[in-house]
C-alpha atoms as a PDB file:
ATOM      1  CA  UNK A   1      82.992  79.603  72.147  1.00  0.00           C
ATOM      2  CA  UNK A   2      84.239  77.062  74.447  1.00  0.00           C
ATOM      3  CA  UNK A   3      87.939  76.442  75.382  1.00  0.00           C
ATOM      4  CA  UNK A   4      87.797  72.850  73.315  1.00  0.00           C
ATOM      5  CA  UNK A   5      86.185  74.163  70.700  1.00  0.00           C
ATOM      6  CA  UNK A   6      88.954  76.685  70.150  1.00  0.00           C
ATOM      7  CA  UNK A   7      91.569  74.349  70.935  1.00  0.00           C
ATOM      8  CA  UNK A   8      89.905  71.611  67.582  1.00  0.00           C
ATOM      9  CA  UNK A   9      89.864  74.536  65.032  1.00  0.00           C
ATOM     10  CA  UNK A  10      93.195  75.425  66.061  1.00  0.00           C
ATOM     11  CA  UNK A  11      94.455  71.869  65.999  1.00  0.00           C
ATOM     12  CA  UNK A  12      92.546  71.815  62.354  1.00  0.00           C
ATOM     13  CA  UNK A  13      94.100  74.547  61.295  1.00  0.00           C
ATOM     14  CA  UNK A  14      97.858  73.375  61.852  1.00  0.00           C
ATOM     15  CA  UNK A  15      97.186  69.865  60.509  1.00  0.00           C
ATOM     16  CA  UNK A  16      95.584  71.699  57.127  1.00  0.00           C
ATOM     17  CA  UNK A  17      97.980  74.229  56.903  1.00  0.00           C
ATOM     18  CA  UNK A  18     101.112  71.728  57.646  1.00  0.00           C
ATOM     19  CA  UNK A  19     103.006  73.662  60.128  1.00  0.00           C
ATOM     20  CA  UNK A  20     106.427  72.142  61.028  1.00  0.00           C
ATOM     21  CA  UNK A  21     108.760  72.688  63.959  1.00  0.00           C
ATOM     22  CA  UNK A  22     112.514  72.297  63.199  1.00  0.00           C
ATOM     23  CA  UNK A  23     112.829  68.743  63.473  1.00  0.00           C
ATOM     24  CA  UNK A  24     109.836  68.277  60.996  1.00  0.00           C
ATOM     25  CA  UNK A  25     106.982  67.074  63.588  1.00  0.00           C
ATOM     26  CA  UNK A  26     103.761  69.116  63.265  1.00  0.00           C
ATOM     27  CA  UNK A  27     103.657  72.400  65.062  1.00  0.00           C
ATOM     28  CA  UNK A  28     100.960  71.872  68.534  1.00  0.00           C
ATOM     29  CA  UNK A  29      99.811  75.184  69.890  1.00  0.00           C
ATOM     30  CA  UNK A  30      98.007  75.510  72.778  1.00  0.00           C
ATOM     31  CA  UNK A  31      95.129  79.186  72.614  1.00  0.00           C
ATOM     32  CA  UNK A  32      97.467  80.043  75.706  1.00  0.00           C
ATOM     33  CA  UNK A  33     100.034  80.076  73.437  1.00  0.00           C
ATOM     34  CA  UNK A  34      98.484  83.182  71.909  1.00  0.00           C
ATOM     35  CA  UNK A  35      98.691  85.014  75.466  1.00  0.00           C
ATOM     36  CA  UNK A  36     102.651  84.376  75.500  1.00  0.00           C
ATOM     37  CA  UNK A  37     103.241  85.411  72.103  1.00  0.00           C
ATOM     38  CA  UNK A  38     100.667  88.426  72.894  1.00  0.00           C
ATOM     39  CA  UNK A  39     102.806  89.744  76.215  1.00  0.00           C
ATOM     40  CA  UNK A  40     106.004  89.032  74.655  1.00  0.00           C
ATOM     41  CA  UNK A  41     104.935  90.909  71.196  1.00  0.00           C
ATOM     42  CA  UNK A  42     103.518  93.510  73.267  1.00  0.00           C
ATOM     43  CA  UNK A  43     106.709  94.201  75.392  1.00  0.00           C
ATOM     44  CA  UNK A  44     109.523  93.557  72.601  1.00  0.00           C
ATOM     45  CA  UNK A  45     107.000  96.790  71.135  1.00  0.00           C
ATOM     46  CA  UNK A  46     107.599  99.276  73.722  1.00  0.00           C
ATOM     47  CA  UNK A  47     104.639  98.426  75.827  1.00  0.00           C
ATOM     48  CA  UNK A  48     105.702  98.660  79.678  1.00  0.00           C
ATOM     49  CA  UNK A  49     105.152  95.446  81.389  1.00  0.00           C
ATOM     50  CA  UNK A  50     103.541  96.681  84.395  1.00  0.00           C
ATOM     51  CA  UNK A  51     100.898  97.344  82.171  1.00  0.00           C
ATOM     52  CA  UNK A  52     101.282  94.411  80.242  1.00  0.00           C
ATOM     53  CA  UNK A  53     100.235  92.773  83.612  1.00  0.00           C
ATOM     54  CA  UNK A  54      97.152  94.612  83.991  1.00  0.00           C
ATOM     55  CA  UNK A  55      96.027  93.531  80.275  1.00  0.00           C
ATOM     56  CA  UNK A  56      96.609  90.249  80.787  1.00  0.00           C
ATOM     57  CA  UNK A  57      94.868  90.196  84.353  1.00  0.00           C
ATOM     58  CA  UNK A  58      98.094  89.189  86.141  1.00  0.00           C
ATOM     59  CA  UNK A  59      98.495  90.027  90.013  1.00  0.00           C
ATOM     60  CA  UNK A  60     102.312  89.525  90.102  1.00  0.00           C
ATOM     61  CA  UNK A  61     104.710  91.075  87.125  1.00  0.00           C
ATOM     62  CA  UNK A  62     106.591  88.147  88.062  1.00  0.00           C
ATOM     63  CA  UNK A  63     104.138  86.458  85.978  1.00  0.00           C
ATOM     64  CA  UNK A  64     103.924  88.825  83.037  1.00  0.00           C
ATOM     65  CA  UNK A  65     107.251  88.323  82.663  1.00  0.00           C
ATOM     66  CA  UNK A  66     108.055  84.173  82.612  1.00  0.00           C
ATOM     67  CA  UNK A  67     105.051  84.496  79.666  1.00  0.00           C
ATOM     68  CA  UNK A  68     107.427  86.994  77.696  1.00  0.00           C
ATOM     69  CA  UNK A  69     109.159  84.649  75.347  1.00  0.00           C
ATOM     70  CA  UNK A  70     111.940  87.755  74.514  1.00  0.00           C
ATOM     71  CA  UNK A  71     112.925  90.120  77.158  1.00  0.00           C
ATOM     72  CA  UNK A  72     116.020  91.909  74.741  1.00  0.00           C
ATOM     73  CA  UNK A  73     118.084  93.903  77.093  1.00  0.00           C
ATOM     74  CA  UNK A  74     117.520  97.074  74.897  1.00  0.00           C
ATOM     75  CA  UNK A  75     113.897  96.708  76.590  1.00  0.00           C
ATOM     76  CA  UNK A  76     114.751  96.102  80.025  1.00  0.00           C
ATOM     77  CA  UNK A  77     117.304  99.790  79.606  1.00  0.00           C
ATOM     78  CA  UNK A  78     114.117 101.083  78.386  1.00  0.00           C
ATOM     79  CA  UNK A  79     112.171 100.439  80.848  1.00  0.00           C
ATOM     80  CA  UNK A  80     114.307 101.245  83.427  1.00  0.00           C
ATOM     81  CA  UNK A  81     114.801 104.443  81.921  1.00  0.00           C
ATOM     82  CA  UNK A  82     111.524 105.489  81.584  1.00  0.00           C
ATOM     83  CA  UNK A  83     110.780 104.702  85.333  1.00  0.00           C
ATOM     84  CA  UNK A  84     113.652 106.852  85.910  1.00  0.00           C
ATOM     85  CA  UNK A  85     112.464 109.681  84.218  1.00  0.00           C
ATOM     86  CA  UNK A  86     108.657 109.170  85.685  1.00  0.00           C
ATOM     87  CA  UNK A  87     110.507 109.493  89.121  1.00  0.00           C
ATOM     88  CA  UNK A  88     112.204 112.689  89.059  1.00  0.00           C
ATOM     89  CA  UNK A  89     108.631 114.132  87.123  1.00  0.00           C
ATOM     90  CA  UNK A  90     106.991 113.027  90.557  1.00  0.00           C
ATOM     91  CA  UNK A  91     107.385 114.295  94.270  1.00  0.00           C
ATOM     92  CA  UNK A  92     109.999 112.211  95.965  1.00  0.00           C
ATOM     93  CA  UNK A  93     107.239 111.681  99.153  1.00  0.00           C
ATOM     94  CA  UNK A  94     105.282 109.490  96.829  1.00  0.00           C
ATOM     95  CA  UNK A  95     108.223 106.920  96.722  1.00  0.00           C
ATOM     96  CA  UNK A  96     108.954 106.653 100.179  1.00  0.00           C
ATOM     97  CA  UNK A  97     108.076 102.910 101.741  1.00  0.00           C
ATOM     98  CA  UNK A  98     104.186 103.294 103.020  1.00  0.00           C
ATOM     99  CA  UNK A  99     103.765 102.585 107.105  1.00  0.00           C
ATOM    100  CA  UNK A 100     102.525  99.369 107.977  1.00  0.00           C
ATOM    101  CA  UNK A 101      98.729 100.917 108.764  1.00  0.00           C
ATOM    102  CA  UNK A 102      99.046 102.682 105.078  1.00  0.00           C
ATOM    103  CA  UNK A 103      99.819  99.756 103.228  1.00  0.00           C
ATOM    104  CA  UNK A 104      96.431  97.977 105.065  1.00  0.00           C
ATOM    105  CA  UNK A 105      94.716 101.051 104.772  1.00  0.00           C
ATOM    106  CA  UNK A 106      95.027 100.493 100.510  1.00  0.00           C
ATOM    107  CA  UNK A 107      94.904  96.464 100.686  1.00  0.00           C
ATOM    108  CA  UNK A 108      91.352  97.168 102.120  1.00  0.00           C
ATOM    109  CA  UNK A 109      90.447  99.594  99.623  1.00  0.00           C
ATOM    110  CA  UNK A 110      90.368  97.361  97.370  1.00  0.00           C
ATOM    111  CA  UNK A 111      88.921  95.046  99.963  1.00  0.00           C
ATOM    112  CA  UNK A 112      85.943  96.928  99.932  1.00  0.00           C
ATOM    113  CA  UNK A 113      85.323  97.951  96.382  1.00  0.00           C
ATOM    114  CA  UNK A 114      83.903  94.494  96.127  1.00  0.00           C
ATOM    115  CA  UNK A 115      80.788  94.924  94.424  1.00  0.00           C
ATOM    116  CA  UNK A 116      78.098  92.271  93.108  1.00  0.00           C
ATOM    117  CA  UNK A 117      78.834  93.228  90.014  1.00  0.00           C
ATOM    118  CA  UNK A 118      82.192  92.334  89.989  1.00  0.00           C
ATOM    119  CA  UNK A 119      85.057  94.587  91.237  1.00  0.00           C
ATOM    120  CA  UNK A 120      85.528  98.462  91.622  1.00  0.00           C
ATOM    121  CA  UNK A 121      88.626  99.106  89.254  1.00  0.00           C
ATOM    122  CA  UNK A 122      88.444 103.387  90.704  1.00  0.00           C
ATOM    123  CA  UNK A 123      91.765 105.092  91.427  1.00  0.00           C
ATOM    124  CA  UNK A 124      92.707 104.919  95.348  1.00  0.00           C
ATOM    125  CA  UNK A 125      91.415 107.598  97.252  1.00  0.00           C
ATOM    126  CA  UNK A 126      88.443 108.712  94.908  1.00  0.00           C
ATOM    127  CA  UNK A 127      84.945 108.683  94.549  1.00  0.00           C
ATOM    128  CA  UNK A 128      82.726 105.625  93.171  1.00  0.00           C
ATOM    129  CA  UNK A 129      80.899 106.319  90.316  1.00  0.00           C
ATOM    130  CA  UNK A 130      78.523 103.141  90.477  1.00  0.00           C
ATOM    131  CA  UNK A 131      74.689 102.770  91.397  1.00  0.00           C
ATOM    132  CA  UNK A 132      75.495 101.257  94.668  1.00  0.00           C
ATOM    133  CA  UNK A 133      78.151 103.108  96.446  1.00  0.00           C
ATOM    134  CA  UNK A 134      81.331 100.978  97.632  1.00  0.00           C
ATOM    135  CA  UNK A 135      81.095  99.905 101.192  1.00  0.00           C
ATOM    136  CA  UNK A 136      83.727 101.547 102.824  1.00  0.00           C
ATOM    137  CA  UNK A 137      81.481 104.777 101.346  1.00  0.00           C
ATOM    138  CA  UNK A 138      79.083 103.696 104.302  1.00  0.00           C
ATOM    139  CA  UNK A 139      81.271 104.114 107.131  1.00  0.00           C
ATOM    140  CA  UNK A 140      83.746 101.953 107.342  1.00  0.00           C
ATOM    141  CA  UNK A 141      82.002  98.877 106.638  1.00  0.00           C
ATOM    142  CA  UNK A 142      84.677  96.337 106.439  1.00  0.00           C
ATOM    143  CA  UNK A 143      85.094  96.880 110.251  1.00  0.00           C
ATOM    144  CA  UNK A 144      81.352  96.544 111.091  1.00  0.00           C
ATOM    145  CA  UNK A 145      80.448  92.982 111.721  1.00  0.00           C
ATOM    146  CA  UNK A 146      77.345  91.669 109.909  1.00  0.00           C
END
């Protein structure tokens, strides 16, 4: 199914079904319409948006969050709550700022997790499960010139 394609059935679909916005013009959605009223359905539910982000494929919640339509105050308590309570559940060490060499240390994790196959989506810090081992699994590859 190609974008177009899905954008004409959806465009048929209105016009058959004789959608109207407030002022009585027909309604125009776009498909990544569907994604906003996804994330903000998702979030006015209960679902976290940090992991509304990683659904969605978003880098920055920044972004998760201009796409949520609704953002009711009730859920941003919630939220807030909830990361509260994860806190005090966790050693206090695991929130403190990371070193400048840490922080590169994980960037380049990910860095090297590259695979031809796509990406390595494996927790920091732990093995890799796939045929061909990651290459920082082969000594430190990403600071071996090729």
């Amino acid at each position: 199914m190609t974008g177009e394609l899905i954008r004409r059935a959806l465009a048929e679909v209105l016009a058959y079904i004789g959608l109207t916005d407030t002022t009585g013009q027909p309604m125009d959605f776009a498909p990544h319409d569907f994604r906003r009223m996804f994330i903000t359905d998702a979030i006015r539910s209960g679902l976290p948006p940090h992991i509304a982000q990683v659904i969605v494929g978003h880098t920055n919640i920044n972004t998760t969050m201009g796409y949520n339509a609704v953002y009711p105050n009730e859920t941003i308590e919630a939220h807030r709550a909830f990361i509260t309570r994860r806190r005090t559940l966790r050693p206090v060490e695991e929130y403190r700022t990371p070193t400048a060499a840490e922080w590169e240390d994980f960037l380049g994790h990910f860095e090297c997790r590259k695979l031809s196959v796509g990406i390595c989506a494996r927790a920091y810090g732990t093995a890799c499960v796939h045929e061909h081992a990651c290459f920082s699994e082969l000594g430190g590859w990403a600071s071996q010139s090729l």
